[in-house]
PDB file of N, CA and C in Angstrom:
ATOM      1  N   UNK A   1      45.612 136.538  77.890  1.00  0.00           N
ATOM      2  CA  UNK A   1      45.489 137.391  76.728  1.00  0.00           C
ATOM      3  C   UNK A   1      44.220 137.070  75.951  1.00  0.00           C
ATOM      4  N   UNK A   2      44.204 135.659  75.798  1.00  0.00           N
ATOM      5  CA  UNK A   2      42.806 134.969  74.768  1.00  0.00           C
ATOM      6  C   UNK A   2      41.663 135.637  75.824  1.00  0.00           C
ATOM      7  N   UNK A   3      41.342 135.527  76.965  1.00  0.00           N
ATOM      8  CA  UNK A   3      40.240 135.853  78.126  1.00  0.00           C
ATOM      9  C   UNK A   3      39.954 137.538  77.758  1.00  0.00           C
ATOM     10  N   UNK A   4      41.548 138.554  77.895  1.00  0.00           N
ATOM     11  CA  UNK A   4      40.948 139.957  77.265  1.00  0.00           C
ATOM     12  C   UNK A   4      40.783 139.925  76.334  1.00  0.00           C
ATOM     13  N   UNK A   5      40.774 139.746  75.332  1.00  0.00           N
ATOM     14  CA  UNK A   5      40.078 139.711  74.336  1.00  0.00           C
ATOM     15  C   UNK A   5      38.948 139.188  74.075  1.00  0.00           C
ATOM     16  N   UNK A   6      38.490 138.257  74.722  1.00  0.00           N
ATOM     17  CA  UNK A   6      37.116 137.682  74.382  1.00  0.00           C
ATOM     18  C   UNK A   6      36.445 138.521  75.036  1.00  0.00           C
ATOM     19  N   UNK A   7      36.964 139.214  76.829  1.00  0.00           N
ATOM     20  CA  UNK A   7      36.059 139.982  77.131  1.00  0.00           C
ATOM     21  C   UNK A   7      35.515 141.524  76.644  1.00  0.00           C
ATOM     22  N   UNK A   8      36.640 142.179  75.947  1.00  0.00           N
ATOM     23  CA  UNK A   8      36.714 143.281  75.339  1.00  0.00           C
ATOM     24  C   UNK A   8      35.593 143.044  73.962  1.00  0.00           C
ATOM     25  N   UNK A   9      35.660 142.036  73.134  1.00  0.00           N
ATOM     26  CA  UNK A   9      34.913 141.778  72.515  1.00  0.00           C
ATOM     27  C   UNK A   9      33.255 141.357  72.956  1.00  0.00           C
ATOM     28  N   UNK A  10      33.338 140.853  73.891  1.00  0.00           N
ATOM     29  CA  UNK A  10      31.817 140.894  74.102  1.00  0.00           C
ATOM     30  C   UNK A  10      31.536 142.011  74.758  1.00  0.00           C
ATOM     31  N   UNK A  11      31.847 143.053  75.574  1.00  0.00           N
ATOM     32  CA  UNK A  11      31.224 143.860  76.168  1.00  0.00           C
ATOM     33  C   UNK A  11      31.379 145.090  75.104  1.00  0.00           C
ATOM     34  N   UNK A  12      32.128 145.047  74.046  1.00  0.00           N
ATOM     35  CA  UNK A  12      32.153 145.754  72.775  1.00  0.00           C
ATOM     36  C   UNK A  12      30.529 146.290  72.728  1.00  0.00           C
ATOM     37  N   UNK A  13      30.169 147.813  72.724  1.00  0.00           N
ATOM     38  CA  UNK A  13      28.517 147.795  72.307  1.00  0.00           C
ATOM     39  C   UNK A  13      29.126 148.750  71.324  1.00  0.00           C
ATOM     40  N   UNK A  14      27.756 149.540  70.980  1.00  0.00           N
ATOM     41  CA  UNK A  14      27.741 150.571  69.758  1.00  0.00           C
ATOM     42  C   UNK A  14      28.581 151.773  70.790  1.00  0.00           C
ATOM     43  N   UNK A  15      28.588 151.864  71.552  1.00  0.00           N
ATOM     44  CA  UNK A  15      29.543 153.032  72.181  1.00  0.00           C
ATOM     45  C   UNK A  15      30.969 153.253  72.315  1.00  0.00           C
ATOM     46  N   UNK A  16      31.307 151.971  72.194  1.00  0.00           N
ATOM     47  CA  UNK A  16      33.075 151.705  71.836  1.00  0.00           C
ATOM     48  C   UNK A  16      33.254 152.215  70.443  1.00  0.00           C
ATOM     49  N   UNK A  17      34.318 153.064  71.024  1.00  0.00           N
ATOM     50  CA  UNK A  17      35.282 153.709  69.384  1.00  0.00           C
ATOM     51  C   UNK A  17      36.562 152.249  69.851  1.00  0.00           C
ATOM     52  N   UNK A  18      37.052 151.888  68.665  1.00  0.00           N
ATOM     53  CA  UNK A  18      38.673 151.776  68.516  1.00  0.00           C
ATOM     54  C   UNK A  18      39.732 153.079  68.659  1.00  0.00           C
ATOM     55  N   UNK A  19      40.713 152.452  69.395  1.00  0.00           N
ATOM     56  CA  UNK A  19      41.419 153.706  69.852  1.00  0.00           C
ATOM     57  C   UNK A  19      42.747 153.821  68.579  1.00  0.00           C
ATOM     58  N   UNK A  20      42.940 154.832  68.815  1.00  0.00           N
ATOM     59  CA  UNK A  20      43.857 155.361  67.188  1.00  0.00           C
ATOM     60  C   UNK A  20      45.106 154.588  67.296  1.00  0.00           C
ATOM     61  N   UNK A  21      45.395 153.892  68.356  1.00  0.00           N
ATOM     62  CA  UNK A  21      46.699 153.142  67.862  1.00  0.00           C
ATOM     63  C   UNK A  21      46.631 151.557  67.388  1.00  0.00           C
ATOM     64  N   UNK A  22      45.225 151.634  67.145  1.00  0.00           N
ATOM     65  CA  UNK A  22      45.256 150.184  66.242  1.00  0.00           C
ATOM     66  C   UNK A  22      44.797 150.645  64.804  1.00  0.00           C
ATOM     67  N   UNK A  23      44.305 151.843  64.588  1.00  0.00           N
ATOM     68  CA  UNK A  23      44.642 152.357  62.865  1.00  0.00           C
ATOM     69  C   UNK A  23      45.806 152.519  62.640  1.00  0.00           C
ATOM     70  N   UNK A  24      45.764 151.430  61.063  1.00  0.00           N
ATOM     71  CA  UNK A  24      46.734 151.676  60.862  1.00  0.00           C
ATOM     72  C   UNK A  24      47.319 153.594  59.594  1.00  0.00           C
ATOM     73  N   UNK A  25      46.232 154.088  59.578  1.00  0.00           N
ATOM     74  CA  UNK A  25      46.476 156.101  59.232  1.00  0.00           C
ATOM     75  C   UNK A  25      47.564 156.230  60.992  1.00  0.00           C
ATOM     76  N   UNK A  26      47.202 156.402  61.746  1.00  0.00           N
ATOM     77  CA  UNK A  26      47.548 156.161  62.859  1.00  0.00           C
ATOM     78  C   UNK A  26      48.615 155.865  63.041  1.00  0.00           C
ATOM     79  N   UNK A  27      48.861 154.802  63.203  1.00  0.00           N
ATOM     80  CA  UNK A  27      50.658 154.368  63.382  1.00  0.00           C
ATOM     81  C   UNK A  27      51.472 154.739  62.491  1.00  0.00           C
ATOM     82  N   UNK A  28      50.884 154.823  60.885  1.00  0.00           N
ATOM     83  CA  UNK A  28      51.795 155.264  60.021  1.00  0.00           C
ATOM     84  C   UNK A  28      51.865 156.975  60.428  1.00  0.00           C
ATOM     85  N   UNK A  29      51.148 157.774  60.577  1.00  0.00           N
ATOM     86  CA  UNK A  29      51.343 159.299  61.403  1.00  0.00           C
ATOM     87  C   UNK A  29      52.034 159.086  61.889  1.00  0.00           C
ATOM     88  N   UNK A  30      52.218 158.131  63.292  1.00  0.00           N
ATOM     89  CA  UNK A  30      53.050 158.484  64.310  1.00  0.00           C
ATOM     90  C   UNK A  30      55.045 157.933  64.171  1.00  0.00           C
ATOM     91  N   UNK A  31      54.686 156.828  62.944  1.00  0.00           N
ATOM     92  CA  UNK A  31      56.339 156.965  62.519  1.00  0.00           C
ATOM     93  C   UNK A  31      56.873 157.631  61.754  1.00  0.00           C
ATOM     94  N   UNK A  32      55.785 158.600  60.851  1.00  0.00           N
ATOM     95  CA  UNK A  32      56.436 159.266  60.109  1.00  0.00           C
ATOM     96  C   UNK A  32      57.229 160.872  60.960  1.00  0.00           C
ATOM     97  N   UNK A  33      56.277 160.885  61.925  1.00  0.00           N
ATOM     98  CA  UNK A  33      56.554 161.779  62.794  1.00  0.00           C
ATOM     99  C   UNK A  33      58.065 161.335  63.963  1.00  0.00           C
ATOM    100  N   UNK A  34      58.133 160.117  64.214  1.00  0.00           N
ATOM    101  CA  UNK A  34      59.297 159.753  64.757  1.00  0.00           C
ATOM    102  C   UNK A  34      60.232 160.049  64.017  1.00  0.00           C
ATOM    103  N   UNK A  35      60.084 159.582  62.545  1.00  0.00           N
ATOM    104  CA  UNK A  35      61.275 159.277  61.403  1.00  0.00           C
ATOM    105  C   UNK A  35      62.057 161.405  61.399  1.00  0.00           C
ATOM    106  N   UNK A  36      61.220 161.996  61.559  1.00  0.00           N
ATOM    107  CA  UNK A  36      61.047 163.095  61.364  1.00  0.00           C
ATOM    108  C   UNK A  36      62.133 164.029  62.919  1.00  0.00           C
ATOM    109  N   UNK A  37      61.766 163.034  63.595  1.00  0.00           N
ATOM    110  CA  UNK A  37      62.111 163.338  65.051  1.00  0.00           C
ATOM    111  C   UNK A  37      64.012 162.968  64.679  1.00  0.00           C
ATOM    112  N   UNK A  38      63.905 161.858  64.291  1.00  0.00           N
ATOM    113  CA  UNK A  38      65.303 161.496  64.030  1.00  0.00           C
ATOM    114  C   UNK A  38      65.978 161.860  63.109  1.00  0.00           C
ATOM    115  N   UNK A  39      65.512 163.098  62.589  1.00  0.00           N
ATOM    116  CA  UNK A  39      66.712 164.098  61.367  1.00  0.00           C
ATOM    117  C   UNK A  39      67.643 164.809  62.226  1.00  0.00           C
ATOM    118  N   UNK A  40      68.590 165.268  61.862  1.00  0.00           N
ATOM    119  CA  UNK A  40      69.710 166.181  62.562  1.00  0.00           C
ATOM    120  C   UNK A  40      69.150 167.538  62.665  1.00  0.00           C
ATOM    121  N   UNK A  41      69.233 167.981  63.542  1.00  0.00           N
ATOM    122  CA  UNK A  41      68.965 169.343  63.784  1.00  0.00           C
ATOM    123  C   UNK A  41      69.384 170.523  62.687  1.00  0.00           C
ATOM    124  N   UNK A  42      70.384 170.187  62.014  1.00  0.00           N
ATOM    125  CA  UNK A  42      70.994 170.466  60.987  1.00  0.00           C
ATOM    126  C   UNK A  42      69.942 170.895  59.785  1.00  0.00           C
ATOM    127  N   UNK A  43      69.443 170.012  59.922  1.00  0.00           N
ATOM    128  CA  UNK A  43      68.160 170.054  58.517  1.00  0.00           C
ATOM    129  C   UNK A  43      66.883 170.891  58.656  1.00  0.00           C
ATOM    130  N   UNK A  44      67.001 171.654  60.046  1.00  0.00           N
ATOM    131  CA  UNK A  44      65.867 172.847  59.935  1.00  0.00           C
ATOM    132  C   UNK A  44      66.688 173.897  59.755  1.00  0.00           C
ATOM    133  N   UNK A  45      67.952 173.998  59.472  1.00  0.00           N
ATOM    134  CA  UNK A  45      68.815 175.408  58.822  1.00  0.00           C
ATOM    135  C   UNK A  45      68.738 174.984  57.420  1.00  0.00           C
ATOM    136  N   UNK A  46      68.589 174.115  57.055  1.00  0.00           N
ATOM    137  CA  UNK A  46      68.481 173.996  55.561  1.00  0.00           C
ATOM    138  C   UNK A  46      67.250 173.757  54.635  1.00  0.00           C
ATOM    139  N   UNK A  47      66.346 173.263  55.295  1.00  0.00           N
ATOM    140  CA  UNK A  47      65.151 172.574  54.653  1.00  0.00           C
ATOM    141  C   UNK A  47      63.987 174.091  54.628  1.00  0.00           C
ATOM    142  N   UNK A  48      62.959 174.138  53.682  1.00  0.00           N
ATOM    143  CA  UNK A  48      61.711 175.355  54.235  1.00  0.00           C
ATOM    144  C   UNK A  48      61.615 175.261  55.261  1.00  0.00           C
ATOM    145  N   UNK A  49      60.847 177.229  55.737  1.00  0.00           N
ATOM    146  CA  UNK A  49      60.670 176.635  57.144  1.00  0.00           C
ATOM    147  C   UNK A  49      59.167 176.310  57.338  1.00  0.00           C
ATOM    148  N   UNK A  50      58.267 175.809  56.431  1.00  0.00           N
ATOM    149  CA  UNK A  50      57.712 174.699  56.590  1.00  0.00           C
ATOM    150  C   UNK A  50      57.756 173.314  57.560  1.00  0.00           C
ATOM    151  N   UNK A  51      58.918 172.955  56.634  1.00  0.00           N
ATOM    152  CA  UNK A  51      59.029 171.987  56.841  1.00  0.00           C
ATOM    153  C   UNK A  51      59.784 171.732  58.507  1.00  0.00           C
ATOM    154  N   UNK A  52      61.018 172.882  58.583  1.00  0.00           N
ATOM    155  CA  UNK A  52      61.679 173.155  59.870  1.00  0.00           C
ATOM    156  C   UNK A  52      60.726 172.986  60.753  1.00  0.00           C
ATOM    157  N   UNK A  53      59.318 173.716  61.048  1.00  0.00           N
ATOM    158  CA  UNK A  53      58.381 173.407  61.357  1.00  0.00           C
ATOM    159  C   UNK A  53      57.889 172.054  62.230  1.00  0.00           C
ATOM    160  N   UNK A  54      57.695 171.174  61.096  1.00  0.00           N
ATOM    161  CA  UNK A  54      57.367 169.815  61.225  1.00  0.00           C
ATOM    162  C   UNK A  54      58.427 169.232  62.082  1.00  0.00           C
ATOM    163  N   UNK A  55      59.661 169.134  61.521  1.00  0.00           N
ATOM    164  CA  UNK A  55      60.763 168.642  62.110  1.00  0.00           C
ATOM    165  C   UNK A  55      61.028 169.542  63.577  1.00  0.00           C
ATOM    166  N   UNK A  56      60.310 170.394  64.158  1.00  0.00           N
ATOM    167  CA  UNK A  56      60.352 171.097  65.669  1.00  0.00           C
ATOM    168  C   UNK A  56      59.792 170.187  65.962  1.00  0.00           C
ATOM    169  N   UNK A  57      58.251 170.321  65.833  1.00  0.00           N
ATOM    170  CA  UNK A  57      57.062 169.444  66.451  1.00  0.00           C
ATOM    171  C   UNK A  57      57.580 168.183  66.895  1.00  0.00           C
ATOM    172  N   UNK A  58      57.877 167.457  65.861  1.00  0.00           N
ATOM    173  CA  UNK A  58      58.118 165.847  65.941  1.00  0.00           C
ATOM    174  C   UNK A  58      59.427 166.159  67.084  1.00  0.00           C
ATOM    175  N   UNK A  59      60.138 166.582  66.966  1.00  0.00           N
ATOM    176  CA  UNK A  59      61.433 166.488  68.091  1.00  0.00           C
ATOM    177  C   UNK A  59      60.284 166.889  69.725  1.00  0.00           C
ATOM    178  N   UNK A  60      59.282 167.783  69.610  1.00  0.00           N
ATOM    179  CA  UNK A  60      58.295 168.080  70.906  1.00  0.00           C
ATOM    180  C   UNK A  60      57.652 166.793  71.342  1.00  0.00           C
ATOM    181  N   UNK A  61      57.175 166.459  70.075  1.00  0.00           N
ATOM    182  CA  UNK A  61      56.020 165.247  70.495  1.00  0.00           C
ATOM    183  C   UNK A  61      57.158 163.696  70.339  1.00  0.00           C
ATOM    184  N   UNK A  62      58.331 163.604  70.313  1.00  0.00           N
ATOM    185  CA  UNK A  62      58.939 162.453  70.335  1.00  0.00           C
ATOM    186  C   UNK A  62      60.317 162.846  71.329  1.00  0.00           C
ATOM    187  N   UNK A  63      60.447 163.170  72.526  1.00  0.00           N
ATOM    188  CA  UNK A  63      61.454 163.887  72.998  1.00  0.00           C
ATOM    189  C   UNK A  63      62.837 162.796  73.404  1.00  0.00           C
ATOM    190  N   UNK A  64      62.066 161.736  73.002  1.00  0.00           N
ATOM    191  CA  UNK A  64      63.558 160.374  73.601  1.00  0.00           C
ATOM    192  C   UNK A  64      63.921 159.754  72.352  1.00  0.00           C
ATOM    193  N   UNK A  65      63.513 160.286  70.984  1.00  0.00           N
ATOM    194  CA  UNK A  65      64.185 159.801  69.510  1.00  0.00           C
ATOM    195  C   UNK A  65      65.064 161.337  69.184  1.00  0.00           C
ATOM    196  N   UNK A  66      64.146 162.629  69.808  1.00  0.00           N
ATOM    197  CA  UNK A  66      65.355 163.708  68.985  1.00  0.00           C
ATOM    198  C   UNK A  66      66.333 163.631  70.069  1.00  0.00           C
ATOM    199  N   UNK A  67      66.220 162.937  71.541  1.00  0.00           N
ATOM    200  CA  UNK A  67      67.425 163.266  72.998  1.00  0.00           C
ATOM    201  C   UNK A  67      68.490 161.882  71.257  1.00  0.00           C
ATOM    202  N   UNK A  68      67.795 160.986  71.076  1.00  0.00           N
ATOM    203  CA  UNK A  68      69.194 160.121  70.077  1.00  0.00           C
ATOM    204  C   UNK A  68      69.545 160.526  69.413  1.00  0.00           C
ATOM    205  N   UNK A  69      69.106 161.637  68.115  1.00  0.00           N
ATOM    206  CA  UNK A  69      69.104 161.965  67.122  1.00  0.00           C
ATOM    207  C   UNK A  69      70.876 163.205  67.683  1.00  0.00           C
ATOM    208  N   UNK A  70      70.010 164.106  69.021  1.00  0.00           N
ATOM    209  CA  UNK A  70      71.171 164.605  69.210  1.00  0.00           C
ATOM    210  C   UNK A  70      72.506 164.012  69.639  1.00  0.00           C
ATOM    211  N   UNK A  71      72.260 162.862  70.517  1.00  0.00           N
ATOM    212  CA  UNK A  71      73.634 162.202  70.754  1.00  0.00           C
ATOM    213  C   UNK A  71      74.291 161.480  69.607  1.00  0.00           C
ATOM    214  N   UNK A  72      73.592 161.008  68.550  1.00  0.00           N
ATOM    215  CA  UNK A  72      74.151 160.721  67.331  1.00  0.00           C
ATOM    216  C   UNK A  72      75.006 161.877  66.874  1.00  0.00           C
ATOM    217  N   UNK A  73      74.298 162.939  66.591  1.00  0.00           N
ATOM    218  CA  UNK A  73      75.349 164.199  66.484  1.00  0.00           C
ATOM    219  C   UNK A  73      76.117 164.693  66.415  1.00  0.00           C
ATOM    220  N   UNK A  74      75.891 164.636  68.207  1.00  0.00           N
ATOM    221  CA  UNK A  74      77.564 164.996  68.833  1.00  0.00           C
ATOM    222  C   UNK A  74      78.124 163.777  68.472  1.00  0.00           C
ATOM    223  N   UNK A  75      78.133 162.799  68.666  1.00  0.00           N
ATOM    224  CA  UNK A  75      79.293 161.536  68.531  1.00  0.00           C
ATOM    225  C   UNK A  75      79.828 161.673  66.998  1.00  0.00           C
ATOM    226  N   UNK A  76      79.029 162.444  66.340  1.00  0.00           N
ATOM    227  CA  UNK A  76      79.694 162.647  64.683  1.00  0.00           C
ATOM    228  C   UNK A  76      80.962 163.847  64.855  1.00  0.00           C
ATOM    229  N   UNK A  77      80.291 164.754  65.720  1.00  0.00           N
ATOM    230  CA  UNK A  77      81.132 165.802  65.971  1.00  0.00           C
ATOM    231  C   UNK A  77      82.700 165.543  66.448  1.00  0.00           C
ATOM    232  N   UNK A  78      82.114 164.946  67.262  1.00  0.00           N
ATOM    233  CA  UNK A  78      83.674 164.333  68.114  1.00  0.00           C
ATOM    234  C   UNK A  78      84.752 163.617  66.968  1.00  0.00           C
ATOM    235  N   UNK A  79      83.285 162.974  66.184  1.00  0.00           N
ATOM    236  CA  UNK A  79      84.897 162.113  65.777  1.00  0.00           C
ATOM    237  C   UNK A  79      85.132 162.704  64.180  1.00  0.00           C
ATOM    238  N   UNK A  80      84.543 163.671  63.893  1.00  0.00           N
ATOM    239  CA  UNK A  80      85.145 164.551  62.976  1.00  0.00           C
ATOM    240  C   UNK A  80      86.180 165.620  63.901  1.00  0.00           C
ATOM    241  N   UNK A  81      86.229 165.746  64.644  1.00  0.00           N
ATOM    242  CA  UNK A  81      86.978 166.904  65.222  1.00  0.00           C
ATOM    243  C   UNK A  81      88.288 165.644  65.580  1.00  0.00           C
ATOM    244  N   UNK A  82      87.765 164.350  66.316  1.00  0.00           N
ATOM    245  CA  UNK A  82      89.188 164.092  66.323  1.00  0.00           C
ATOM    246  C   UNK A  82      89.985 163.370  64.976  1.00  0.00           C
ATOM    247  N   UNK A  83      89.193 162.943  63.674  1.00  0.00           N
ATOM    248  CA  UNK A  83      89.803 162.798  62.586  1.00  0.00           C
ATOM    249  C   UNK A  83      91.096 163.929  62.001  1.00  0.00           C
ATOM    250  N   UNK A  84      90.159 164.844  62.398  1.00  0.00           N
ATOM    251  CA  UNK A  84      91.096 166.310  62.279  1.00  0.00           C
ATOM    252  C   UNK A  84      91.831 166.450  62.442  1.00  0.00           C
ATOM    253  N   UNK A  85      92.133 166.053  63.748  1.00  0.00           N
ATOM    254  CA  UNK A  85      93.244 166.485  64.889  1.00  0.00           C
ATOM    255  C   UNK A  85      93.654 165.226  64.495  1.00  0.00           C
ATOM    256  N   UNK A  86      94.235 164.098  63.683  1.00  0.00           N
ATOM    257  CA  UNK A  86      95.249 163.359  63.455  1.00  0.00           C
ATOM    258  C   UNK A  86      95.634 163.477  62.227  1.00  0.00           C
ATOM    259  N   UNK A  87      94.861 164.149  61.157  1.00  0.00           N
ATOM    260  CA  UNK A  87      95.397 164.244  59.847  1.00  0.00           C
ATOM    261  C   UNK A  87      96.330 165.117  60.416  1.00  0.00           C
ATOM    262  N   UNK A  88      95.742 166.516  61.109  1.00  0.00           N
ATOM    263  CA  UNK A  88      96.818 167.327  61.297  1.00  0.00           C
ATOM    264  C   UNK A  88      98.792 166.896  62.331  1.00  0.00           C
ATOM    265  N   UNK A  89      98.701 165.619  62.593  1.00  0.00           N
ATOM    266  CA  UNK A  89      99.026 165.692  63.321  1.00  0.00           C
ATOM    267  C   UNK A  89     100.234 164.777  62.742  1.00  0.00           C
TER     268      UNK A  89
END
């Protein structure tokens, strides 16, 4: 690890950019966009559709936090439906 880095640093010239995932504008974008990914689907029937918007995208560009966001979901679903079904019962 100490060796890449020393070599990345010396062969560093004026033509090397830093790549956007060591800004930190950058990482904070990309969790706010996760955080965004992990709202309930629920909240683009309710929120502007602005914002519904945003909350599409981020579920596009994060597709294995909204695949949790939905199994969180359903597992709410279920167990409101079976709370149900024992009050009633």
């Amino acid at each position: 690890m100490m060796r890449q880095n020393f070599l990345r640093r010396f062969f560093r010239g004026p033509w090397f950019k830093s790549e956007p995932d060591e800004s930190p504008e950058a990482q904070q974008a990309w969790s706010l966009s996760a955080r965004l990914a992990a709202v309930s689907h629920l909240y683009t029937k309710i929120v502007p559709s602005d914002l519904a918007d945003l909350i599409k995208e981020a579920k596009m560009l994060h597709p294995e936090v909204a695949h949790h966001a939905d199994r969180r979901d359903e597992a709410m679903r279920v167990w409101a439906a079976r709370a149900k079904q024992r009050e009633s019962t």
